[in-house]
Protein backbone atom coordinates (compact mmCIF):
# COMPACT_ATOMS: atom_id res chain seq x y z
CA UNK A 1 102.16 72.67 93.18
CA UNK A 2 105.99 74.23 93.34
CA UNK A 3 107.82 72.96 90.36
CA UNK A 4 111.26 72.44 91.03
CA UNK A 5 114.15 74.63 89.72
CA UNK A 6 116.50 72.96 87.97
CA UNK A 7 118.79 75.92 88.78
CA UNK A 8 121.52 75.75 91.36
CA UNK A 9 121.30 78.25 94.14
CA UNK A 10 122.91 81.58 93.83
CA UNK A 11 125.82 81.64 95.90
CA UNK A 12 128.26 84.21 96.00
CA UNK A 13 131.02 84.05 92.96
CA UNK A 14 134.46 83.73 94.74
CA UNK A 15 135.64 86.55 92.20
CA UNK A 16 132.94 88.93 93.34
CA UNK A 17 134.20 91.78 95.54
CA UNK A 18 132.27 94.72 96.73
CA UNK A 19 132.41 97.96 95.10
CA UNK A 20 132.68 100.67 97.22
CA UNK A 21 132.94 103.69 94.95
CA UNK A 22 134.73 101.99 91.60
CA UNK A 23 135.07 98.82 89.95
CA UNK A 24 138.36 100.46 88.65
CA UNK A 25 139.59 99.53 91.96
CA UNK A 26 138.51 96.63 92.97
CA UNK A 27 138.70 93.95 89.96
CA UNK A 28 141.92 93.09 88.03
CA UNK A 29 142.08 93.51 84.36
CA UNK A 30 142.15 89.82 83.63
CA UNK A 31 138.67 89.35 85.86
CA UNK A 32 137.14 92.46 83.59
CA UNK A 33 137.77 90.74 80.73
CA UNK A 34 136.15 87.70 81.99
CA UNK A 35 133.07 89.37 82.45
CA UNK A 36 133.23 91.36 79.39
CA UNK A 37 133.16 87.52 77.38
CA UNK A 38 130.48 87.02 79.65
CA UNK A 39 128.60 90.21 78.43
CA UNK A 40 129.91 89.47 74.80
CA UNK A 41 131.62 92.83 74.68
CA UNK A 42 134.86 94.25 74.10
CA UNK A 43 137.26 92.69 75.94
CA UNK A 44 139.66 95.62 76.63
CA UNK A 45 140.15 94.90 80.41
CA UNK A 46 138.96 98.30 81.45
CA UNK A 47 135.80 99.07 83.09
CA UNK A 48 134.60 101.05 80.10
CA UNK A 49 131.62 102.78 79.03
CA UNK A 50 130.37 100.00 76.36
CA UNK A 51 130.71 97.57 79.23
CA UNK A 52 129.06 99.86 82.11
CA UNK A 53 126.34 99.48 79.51
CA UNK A 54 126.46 95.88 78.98
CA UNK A 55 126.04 95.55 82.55
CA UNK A 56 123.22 98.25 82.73
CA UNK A 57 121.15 95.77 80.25
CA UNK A 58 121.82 93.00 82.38
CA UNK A 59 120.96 94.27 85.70
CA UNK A 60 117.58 95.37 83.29
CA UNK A 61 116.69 91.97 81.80
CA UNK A 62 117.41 91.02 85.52
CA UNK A 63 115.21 93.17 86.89
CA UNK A 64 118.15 94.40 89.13
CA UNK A 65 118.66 98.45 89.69
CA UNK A 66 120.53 99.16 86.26
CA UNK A 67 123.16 100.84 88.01
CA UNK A 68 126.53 99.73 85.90
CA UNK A 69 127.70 98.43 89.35
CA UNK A 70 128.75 95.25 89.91
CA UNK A 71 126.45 94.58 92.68
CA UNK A 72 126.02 90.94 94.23
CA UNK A 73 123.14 90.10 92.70
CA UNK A 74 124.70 91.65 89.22
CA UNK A 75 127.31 89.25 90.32
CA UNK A 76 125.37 86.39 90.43
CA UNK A 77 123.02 87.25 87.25
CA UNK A 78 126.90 87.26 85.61
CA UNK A 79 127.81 83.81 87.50
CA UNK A 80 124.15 82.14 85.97
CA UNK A 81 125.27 83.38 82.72
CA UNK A 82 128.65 81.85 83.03
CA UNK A 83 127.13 78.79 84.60
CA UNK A 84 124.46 78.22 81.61
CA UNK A 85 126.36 79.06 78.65
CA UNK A 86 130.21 78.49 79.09
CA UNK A 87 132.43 78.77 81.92
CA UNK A 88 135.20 80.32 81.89
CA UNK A 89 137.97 79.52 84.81
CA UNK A 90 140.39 82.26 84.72
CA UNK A 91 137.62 84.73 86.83
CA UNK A 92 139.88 85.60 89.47
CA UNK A 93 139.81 87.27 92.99
């Protein structure tokens, strides 16, 4: 018998945005920081190395390619964090 998940679905975040060759592009300082809380790192609001590494042991534990990129389903492993253990509004697109 299936238990059921008390998880919700993983959607996709409304701040995530594809990364085509660097997250220096793509997400505004305030969103970095966001996701550094998340991470419990730094929050400098640069895609630095100590948080390419946070993310790295994420996508890990997640069993996601470790990769520093924010991928979607790095994304989403971010969003369940968020969603479990404090949101935080101000993620932006």
């Amino acid at each position: 018998m299936k238990r059921p998940s008390h998880d919700v679905p993983d959607s996709v975040p409304a701040w995530y945005k594809p990364q085509p060759r660097s997250p220096f592009l793509v997400y505004s300082s305030d969103t970095i920081i966001d996701i550094q809380r998340t991470l419990s790192c730094a929050e400098t609001g640069e895609m630095d190395e100590p948080t390419i590494n946070h993310i790295k042991g994420l996508q890990h534990i997640s069993g996601i390619d470790p990769s520093g990129i924010i991928t979607l389903e790095t994304a989403q492993a971010i969003q369940r964090l968020r969603d479990r253990y404090g949101s935080n509004d101000n993620l932006q697109r």
